[in-house]
PDB file of N, CA and C in Angstrom:
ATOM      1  N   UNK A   1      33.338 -33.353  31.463  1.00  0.00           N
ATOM      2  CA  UNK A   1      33.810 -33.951  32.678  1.00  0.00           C
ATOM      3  C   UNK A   1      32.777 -34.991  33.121  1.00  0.00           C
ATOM      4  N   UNK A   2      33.414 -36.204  33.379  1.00  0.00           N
ATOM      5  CA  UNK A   2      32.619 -37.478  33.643  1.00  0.00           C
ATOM      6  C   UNK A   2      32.262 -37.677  35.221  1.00  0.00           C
ATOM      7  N   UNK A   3      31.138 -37.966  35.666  1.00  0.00           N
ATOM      8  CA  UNK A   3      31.233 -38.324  37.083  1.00  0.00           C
ATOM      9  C   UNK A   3      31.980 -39.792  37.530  1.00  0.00           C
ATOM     10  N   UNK A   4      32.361 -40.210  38.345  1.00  0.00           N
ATOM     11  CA  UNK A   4      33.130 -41.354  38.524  1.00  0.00           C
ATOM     12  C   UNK A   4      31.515 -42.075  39.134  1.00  0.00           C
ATOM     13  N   UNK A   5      30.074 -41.244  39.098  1.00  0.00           N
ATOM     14  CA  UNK A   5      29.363 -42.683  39.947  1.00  0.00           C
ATOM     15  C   UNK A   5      28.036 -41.386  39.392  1.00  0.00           C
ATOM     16  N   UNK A   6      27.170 -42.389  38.491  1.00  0.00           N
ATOM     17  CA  UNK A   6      25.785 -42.025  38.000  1.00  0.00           C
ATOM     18  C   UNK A   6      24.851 -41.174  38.798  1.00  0.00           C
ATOM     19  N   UNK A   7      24.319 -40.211  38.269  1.00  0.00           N
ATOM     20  CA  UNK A   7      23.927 -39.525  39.226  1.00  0.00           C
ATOM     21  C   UNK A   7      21.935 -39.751  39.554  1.00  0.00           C
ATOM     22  N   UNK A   8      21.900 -40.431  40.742  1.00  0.00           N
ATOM     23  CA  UNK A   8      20.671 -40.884  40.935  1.00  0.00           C
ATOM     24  C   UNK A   8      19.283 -39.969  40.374  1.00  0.00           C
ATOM     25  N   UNK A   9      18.510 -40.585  40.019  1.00  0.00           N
ATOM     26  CA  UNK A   9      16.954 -40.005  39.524  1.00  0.00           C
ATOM     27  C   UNK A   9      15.971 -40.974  40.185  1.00  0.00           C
ATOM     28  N   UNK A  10      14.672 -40.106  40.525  1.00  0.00           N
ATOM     29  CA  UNK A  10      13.647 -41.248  41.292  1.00  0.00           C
ATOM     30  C   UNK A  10      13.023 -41.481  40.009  1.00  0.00           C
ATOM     31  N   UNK A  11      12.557 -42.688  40.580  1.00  0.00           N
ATOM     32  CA  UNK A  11      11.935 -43.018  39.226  1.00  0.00           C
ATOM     33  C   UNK A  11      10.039 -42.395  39.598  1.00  0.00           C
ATOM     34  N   UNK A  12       9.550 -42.866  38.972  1.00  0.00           N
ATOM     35  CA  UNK A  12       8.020 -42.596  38.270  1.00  0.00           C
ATOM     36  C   UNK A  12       7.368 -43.034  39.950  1.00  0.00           C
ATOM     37  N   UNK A  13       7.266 -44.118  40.611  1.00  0.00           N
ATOM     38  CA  UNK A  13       6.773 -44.680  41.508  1.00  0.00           C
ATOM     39  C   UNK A  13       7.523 -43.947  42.797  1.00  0.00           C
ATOM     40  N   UNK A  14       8.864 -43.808  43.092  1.00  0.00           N
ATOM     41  CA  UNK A  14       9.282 -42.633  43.706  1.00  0.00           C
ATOM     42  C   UNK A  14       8.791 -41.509  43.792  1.00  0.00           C
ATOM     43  N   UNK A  15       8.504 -40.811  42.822  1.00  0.00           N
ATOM     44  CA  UNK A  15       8.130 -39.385  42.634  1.00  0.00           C
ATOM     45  C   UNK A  15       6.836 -39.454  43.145  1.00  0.00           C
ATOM     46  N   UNK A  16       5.730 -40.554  42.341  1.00  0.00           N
ATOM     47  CA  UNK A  16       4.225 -40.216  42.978  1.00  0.00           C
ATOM     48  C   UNK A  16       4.054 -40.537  44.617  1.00  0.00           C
ATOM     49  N   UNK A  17       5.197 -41.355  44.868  1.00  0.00           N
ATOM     50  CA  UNK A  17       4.665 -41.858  46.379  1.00  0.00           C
ATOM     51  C   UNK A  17       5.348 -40.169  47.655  1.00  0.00           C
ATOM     52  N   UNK A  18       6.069 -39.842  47.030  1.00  0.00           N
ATOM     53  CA  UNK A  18       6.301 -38.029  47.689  1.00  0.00           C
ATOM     54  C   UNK A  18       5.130 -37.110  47.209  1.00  0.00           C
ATOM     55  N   UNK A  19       4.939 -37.453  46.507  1.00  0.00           N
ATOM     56  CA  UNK A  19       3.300 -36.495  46.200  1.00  0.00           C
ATOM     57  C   UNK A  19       2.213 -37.053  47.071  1.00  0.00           C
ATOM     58  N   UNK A  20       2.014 -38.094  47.072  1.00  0.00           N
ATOM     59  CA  UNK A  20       1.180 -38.376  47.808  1.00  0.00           C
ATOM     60  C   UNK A  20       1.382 -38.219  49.366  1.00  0.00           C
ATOM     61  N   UNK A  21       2.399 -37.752  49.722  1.00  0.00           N
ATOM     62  CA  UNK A  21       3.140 -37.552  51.251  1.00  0.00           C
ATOM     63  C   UNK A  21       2.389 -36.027  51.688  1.00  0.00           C
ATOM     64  N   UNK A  22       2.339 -35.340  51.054  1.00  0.00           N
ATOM     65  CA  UNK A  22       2.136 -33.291  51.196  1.00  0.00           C
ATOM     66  C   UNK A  22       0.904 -33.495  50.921  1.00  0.00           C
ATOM     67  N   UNK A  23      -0.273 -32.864  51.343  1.00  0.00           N
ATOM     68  CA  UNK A  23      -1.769 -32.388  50.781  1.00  0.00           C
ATOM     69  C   UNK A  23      -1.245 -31.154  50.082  1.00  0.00           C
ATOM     70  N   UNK A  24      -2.125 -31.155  49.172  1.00  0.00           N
ATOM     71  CA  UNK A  24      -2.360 -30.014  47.961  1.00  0.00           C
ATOM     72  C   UNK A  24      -3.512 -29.244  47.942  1.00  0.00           C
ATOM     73  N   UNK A  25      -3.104 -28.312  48.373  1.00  0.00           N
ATOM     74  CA  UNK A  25      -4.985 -27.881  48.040  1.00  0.00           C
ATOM     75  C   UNK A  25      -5.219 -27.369  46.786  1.00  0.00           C
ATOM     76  N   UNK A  26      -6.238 -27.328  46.659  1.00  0.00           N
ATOM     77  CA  UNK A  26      -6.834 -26.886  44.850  1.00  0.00           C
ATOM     78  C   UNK A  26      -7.363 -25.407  45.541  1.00  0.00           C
ATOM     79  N   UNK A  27      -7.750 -24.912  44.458  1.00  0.00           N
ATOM     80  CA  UNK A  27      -8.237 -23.760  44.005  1.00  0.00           C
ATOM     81  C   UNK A  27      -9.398 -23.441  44.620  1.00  0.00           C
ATOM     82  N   UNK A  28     -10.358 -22.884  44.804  1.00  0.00           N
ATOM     83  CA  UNK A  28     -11.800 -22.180  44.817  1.00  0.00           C
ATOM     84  C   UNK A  28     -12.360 -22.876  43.424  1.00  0.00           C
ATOM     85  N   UNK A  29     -13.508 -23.811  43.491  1.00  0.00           N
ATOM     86  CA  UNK A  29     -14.242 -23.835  42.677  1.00  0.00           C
ATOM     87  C   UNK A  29     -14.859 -22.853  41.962  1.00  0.00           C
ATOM     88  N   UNK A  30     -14.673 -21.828  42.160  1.00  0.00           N
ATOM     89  CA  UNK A  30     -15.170 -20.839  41.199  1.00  0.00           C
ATOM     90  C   UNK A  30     -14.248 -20.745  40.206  1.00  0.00           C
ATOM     91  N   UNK A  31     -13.134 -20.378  40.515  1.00  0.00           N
ATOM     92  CA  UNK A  31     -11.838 -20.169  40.031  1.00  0.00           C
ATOM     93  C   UNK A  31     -11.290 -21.591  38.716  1.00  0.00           C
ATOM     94  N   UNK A  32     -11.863 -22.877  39.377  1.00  0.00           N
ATOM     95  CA  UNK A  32     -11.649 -23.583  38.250  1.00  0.00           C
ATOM     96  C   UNK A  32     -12.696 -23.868  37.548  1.00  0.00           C
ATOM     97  N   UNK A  33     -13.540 -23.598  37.929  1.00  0.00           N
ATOM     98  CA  UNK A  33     -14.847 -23.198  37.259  1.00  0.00           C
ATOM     99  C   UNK A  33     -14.801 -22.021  35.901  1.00  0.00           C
ATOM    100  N   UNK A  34     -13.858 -21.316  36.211  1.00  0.00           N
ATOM    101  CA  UNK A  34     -13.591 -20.041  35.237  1.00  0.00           C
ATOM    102  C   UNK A  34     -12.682 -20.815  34.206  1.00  0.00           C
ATOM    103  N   UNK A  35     -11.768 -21.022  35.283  1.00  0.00           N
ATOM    104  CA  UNK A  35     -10.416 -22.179  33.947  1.00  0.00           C
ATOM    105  C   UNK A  35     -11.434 -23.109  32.692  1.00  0.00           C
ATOM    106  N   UNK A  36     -11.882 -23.912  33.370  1.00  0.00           N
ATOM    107  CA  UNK A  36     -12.997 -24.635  32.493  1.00  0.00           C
ATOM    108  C   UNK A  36     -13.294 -23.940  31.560  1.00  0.00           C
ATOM    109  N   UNK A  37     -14.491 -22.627  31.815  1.00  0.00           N
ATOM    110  CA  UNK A  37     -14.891 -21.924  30.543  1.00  0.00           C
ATOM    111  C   UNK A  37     -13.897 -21.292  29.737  1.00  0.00           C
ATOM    112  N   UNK A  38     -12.896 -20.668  30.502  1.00  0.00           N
ATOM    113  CA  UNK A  38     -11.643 -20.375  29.314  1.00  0.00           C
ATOM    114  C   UNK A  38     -11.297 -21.345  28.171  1.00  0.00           C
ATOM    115  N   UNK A  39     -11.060 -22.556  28.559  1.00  0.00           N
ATOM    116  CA  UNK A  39     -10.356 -23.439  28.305  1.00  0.00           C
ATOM    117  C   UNK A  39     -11.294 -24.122  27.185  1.00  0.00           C
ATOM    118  N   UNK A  40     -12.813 -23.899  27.469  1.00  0.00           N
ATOM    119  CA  UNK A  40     -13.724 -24.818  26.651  1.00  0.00           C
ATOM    120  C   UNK A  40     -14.100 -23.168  25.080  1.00  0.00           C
ATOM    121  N   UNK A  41     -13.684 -21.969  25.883  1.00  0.00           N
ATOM    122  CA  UNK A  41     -13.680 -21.011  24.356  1.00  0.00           C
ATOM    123  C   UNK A  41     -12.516 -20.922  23.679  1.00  0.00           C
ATOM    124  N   UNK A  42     -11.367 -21.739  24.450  1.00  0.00           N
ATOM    125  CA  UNK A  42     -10.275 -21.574  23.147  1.00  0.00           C
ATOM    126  C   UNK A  42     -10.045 -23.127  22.737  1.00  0.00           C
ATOM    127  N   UNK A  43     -11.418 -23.603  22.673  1.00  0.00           N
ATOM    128  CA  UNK A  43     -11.224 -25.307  22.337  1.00  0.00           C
ATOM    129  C   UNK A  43      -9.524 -26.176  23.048  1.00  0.00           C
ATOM    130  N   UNK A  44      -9.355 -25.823  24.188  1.00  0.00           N
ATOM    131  CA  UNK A  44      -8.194 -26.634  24.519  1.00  0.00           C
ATOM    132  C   UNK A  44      -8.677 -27.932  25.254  1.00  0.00           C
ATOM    133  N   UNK A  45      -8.953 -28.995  24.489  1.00  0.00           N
ATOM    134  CA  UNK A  45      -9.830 -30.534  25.076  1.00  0.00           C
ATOM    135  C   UNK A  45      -8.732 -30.522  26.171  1.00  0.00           C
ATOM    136  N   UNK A  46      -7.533 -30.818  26.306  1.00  0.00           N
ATOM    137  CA  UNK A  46      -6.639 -31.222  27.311  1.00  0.00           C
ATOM    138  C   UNK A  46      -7.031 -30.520  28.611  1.00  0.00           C
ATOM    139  N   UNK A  47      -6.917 -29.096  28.293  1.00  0.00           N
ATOM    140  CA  UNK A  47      -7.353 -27.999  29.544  1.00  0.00           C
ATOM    141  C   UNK A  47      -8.876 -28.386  30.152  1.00  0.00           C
ATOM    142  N   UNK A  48      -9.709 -28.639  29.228  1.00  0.00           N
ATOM    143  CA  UNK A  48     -11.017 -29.214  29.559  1.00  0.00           C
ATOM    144  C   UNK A  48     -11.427 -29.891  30.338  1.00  0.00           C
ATOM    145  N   UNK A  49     -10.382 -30.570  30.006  1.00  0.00           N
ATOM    146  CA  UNK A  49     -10.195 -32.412  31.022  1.00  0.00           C
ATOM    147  C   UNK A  49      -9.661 -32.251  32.522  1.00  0.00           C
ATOM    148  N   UNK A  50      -8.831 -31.306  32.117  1.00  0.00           N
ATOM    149  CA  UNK A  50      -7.597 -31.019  33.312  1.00  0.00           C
ATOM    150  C   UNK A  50      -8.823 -30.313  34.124  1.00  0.00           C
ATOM    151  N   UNK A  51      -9.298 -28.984  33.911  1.00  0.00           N
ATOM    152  CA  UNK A  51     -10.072 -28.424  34.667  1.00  0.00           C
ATOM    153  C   UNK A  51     -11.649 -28.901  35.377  1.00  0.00           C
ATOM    154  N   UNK A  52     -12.279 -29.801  34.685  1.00  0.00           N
ATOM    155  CA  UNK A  52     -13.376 -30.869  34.919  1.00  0.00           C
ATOM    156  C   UNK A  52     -13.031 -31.361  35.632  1.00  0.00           C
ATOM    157  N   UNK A  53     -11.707 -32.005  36.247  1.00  0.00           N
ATOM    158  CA  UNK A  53     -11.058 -33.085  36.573  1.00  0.00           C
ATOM    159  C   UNK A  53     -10.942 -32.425  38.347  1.00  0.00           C
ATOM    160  N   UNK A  54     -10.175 -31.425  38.159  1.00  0.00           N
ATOM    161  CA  UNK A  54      -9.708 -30.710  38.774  1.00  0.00           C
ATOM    162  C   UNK A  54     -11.004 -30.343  40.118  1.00  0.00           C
ATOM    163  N   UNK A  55     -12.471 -29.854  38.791  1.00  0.00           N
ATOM    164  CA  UNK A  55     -13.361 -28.942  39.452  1.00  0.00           C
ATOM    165  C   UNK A  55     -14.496 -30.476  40.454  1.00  0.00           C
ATOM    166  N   UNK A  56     -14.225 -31.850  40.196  1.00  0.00           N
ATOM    167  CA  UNK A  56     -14.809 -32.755  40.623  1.00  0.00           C
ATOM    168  C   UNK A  56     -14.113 -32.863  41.980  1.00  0.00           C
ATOM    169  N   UNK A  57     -12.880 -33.005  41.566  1.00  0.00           N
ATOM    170  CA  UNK A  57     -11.853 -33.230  42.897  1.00  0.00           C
ATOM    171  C   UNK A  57     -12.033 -32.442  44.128  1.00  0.00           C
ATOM    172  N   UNK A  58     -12.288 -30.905  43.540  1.00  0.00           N
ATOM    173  CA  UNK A  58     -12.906 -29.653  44.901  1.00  0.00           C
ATOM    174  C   UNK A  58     -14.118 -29.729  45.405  1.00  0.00           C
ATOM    175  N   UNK A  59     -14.718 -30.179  44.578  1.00  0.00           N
ATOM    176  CA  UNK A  59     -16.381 -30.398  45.018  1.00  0.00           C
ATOM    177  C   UNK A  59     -16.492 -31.681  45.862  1.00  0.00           C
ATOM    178  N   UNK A  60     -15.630 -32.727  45.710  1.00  0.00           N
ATOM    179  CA  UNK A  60     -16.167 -33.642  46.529  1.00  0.00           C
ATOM    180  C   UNK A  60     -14.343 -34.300  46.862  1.00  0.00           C
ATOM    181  N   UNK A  61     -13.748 -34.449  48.265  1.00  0.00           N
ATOM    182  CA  UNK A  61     -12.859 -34.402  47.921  1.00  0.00           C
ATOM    183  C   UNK A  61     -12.442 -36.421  48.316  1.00  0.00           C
ATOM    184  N   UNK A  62     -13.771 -36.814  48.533  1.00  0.00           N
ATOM    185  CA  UNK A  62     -13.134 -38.035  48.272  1.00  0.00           C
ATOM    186  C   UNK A  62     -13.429 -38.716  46.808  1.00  0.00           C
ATOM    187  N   UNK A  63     -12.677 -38.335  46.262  1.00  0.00           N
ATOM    188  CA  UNK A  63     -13.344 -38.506  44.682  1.00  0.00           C
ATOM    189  C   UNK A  63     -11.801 -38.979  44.233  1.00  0.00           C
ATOM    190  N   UNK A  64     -11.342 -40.013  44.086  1.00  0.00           N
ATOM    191  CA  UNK A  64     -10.082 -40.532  43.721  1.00  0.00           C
ATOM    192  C   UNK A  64      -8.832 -40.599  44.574  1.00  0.00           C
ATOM    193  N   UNK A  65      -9.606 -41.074  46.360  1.00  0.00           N
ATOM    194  CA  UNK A  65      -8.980 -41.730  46.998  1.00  0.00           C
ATOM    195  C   UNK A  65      -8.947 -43.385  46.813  1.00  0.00           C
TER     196      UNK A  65
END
């Protein structure tokens, strides 16, 4: 069954500008502090990044305004 009219999606620039609308809070630096070491004994570089990334952002939070 066909719609008679496309059904809207936000695009990429939509989506980030609603994220940027809500604060997020992160975690307890300890806590991604732990993620990190998990992440760096099962060699997951991505998780590494993500959690480094993550653990800069809590520690200082104007850090990629």
């Amino acid at each position: 069954m066909s719609s008679r009219w496309p059904v809207r999606r936000p695009t990429e620039s939509a989506a980030l500008r609603a994220v940027g609308r809500s604060a997020r809070p992160l975690p307890p630096v300890t806590a991604l502090m732990a993620a990190l070491v998990e992440a760096n004994d099962r060699r997951d570089r991505e998780g590494v990044a993500l959690a480094a990334h993550l653990v800069v952002r809590a520690a200082d939070p104007g850090v990629g305004e």
